[in-house]
Protein backbone atom coordinates (compact mmCIF):
# COMPACT_ATOMS: atom_id res chain seq x y z
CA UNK A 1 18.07 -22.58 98.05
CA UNK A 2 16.46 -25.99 99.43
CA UNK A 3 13.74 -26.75 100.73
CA UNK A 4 12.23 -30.10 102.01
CA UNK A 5 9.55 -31.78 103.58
CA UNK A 6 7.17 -34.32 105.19
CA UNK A 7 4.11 -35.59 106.29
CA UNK A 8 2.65 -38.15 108.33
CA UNK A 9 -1.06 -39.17 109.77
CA UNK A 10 -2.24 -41.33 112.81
CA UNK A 11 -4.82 -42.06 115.21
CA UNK A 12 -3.77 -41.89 118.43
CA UNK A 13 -6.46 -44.38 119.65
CA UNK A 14 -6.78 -48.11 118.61
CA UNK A 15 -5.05 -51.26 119.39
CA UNK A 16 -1.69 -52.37 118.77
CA UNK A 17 -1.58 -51.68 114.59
CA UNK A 18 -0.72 -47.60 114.01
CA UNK A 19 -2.70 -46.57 110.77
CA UNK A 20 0.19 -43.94 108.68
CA UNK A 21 -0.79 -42.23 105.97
CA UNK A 22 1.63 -42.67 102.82
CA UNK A 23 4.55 -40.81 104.47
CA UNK A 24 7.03 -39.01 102.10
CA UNK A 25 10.50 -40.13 101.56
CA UNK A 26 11.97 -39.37 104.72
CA UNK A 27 13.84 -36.15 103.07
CA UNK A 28 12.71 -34.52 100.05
CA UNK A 29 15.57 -31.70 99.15
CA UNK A 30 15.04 -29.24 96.36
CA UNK A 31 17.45 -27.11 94.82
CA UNK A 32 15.33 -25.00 93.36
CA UNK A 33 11.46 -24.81 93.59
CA UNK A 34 9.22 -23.67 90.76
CA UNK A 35 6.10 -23.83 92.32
CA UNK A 36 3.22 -22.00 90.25
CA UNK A 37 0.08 -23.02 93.21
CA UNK A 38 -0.56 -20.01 94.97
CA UNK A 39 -2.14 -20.05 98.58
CA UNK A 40 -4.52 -17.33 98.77
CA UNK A 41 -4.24 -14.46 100.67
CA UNK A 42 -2.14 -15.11 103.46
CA UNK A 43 -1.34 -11.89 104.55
CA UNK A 44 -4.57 -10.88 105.96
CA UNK A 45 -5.66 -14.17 108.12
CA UNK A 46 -6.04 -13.56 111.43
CA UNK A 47 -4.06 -15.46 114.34
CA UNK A 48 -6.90 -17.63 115.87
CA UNK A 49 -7.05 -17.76 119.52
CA UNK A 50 -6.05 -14.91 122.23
CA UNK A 51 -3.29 -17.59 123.58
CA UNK A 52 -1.64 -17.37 120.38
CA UNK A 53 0.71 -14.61 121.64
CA UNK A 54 3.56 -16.57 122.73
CA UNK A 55 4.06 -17.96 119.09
CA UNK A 56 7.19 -16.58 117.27
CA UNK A 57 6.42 -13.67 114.38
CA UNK A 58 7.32 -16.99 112.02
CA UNK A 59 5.34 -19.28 113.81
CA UNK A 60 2.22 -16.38 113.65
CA UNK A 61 3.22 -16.04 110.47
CA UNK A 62 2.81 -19.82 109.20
CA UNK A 63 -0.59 -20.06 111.20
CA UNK A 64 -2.20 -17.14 109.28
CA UNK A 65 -1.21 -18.45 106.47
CA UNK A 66 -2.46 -21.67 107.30
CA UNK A 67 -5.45 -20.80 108.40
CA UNK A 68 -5.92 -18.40 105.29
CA UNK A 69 -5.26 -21.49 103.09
CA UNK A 70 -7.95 -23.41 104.88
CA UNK A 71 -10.45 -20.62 104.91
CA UNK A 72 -9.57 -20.69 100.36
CA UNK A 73 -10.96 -24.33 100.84
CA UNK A 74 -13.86 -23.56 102.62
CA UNK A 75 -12.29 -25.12 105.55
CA UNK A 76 -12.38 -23.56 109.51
CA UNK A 77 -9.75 -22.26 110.94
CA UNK A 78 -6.95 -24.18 112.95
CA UNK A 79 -6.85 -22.58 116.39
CA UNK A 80 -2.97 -22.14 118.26
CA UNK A 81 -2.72 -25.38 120.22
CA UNK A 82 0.14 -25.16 123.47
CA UNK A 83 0.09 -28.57 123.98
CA UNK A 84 0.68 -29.18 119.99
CA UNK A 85 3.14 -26.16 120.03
CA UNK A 86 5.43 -27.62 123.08
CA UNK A 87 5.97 -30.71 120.84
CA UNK A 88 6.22 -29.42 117.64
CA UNK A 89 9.09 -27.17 119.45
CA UNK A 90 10.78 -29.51 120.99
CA UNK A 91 11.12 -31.53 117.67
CA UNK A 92 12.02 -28.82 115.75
CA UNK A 93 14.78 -28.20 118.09
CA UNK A 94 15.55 -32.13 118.26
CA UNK A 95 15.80 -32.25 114.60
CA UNK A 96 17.89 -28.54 113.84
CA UNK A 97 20.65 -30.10 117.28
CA UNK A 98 20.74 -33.47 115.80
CA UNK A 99 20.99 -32.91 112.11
CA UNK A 100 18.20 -35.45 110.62
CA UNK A 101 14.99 -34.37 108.99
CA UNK A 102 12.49 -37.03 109.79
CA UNK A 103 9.32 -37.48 111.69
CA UNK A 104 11.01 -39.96 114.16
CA UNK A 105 8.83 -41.43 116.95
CA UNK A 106 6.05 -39.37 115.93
CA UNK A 107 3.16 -41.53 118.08
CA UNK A 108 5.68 -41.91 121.15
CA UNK A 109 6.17 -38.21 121.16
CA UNK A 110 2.44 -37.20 120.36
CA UNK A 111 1.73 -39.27 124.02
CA UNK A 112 4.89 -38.26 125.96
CA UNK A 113 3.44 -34.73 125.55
CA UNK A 114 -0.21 -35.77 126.41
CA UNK A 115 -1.68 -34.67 122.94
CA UNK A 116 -5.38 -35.50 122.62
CA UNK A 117 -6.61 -36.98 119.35
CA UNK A 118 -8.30 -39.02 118.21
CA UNK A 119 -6.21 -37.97 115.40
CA UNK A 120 -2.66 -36.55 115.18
CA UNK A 121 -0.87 -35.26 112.20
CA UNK A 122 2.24 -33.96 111.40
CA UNK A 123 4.13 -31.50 108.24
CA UNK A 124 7.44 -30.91 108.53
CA UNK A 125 9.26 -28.54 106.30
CA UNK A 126 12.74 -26.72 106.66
CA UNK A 127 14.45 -24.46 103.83
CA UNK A 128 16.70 -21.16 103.71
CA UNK A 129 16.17 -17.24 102.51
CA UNK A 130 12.68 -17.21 100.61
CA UNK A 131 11.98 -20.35 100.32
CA UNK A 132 11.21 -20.53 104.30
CA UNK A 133 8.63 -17.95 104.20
CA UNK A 134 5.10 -19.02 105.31
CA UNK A 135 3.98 -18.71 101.78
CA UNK A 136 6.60 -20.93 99.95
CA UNK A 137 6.01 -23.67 102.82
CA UNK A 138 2.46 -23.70 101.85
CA UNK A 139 2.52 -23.69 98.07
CA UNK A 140 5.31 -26.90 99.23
CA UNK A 141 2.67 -28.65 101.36
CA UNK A 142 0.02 -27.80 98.77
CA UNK A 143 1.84 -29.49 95.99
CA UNK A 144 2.24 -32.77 98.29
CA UNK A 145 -0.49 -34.83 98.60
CA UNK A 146 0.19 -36.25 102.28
CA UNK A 147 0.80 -32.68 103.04
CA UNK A 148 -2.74 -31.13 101.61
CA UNK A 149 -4.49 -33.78 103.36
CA UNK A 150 -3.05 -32.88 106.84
CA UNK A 151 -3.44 -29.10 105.86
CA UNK A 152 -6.93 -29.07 104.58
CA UNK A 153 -8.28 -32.32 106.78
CA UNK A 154 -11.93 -30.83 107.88
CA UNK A 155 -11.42 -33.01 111.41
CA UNK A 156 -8.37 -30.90 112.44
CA UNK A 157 -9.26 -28.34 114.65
CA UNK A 158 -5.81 -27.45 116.58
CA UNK A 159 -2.33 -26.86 115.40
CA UNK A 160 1.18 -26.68 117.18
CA UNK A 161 4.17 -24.79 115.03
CA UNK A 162 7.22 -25.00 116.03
CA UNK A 163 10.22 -23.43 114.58
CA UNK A 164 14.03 -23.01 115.37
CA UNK A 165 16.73 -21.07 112.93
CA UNK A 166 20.09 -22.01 112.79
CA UNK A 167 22.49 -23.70 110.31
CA UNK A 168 21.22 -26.67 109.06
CA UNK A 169 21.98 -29.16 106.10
CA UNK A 170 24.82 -26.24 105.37
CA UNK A 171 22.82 -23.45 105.06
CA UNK A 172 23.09 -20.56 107.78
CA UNK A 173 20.02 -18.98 108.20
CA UNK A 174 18.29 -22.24 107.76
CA UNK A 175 14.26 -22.68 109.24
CA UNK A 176 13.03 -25.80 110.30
CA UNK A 177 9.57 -26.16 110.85
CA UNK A 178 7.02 -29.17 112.48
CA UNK A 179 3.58 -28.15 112.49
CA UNK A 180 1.32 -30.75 114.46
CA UNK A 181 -2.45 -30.95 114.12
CA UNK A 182 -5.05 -32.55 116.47
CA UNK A 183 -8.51 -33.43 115.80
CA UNK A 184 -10.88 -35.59 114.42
């Protein structure tokens, strides 16, 4: 089954130049992962935030394990962000209806939705069956380094996840994911 991803970093704030972080290729597809990293415990992590109910059981899903992840790092917690979650939603959605996997106009988007920063980031993943569990996109965004330092950045304090299901890339059943961060 595939699996693919990306990452990109900026500050919302500044003039004129936008600061990105090394992002990845623009699509990374796998045919098969082997990844041996394991992400702790990610079963048992909490959702953070009582507004977190309107997040999908995948979406939940992804933030406990995020959050678990963090907490393995001696990191806090990312707590359930609706502005973050609106965009990371609608790009999802943009990306799963238009067939590309990219970040796009990340910094346009970030201020059409009114995000706050200083800093923004952004992991996008997508894959099919078990490699779109919470789990496998972890031990994915673990193994890339633009991806760890978005996950386990100490200055992020808020996260968005969006996620849609559909056929994508050929694969029914397919899950892409965008999971936006805000912070510091």
């Amino acid at each position: 089954m595939p699996s693919a991803r990306s990452a990109r970093l900026i500050p919302l704030s500044g003039e004129g130049a936008v600061r990105f972080w090394r992002d990845s290729k623009e699509m990374r597809i796998k045919n098969y992962v082997l990844i041996v990293l394991a992400a702790g415990s990610c079963l048992f992590a909490g959702v953070q935030g009582a507004s977190a109910g309107g997040l999908s059981g995948t979406e939940a899903g992804l933030l406990r394990a995020v959050n678990a992840t963090r907490a393995a790092y001696g990191l806090r917690p990312v707590r359930y962000d609706a502005t973050l979650e609106r965009a990371a939603r609608a790009h999802s959605a943009e990306m799963l209806r238009d067939h590309y996997f990219a970040h796009g106009a990340f910094r346009q988007r970030m201020l059409a939705f009114h995000v706050r920063g200083p800093f923004v980031g952004e992991n996008l993943a997508w894959g099919a069956g078990s490699f779109a569990t919470p789990q496998a996109v972890i031990r994915e965004w673990l193994a890339s380094p633009e991806h760890r330092a978005n996950l386990l950045r100490p200055g992020f304090e808020r996260i968005g996840i969006g996620t849609v299901n559909g056929s994508f890339r050929g694969f029914d059943g397919a899950v892409v994911i965008t999971a936006d961060f805000g912070g510091r």
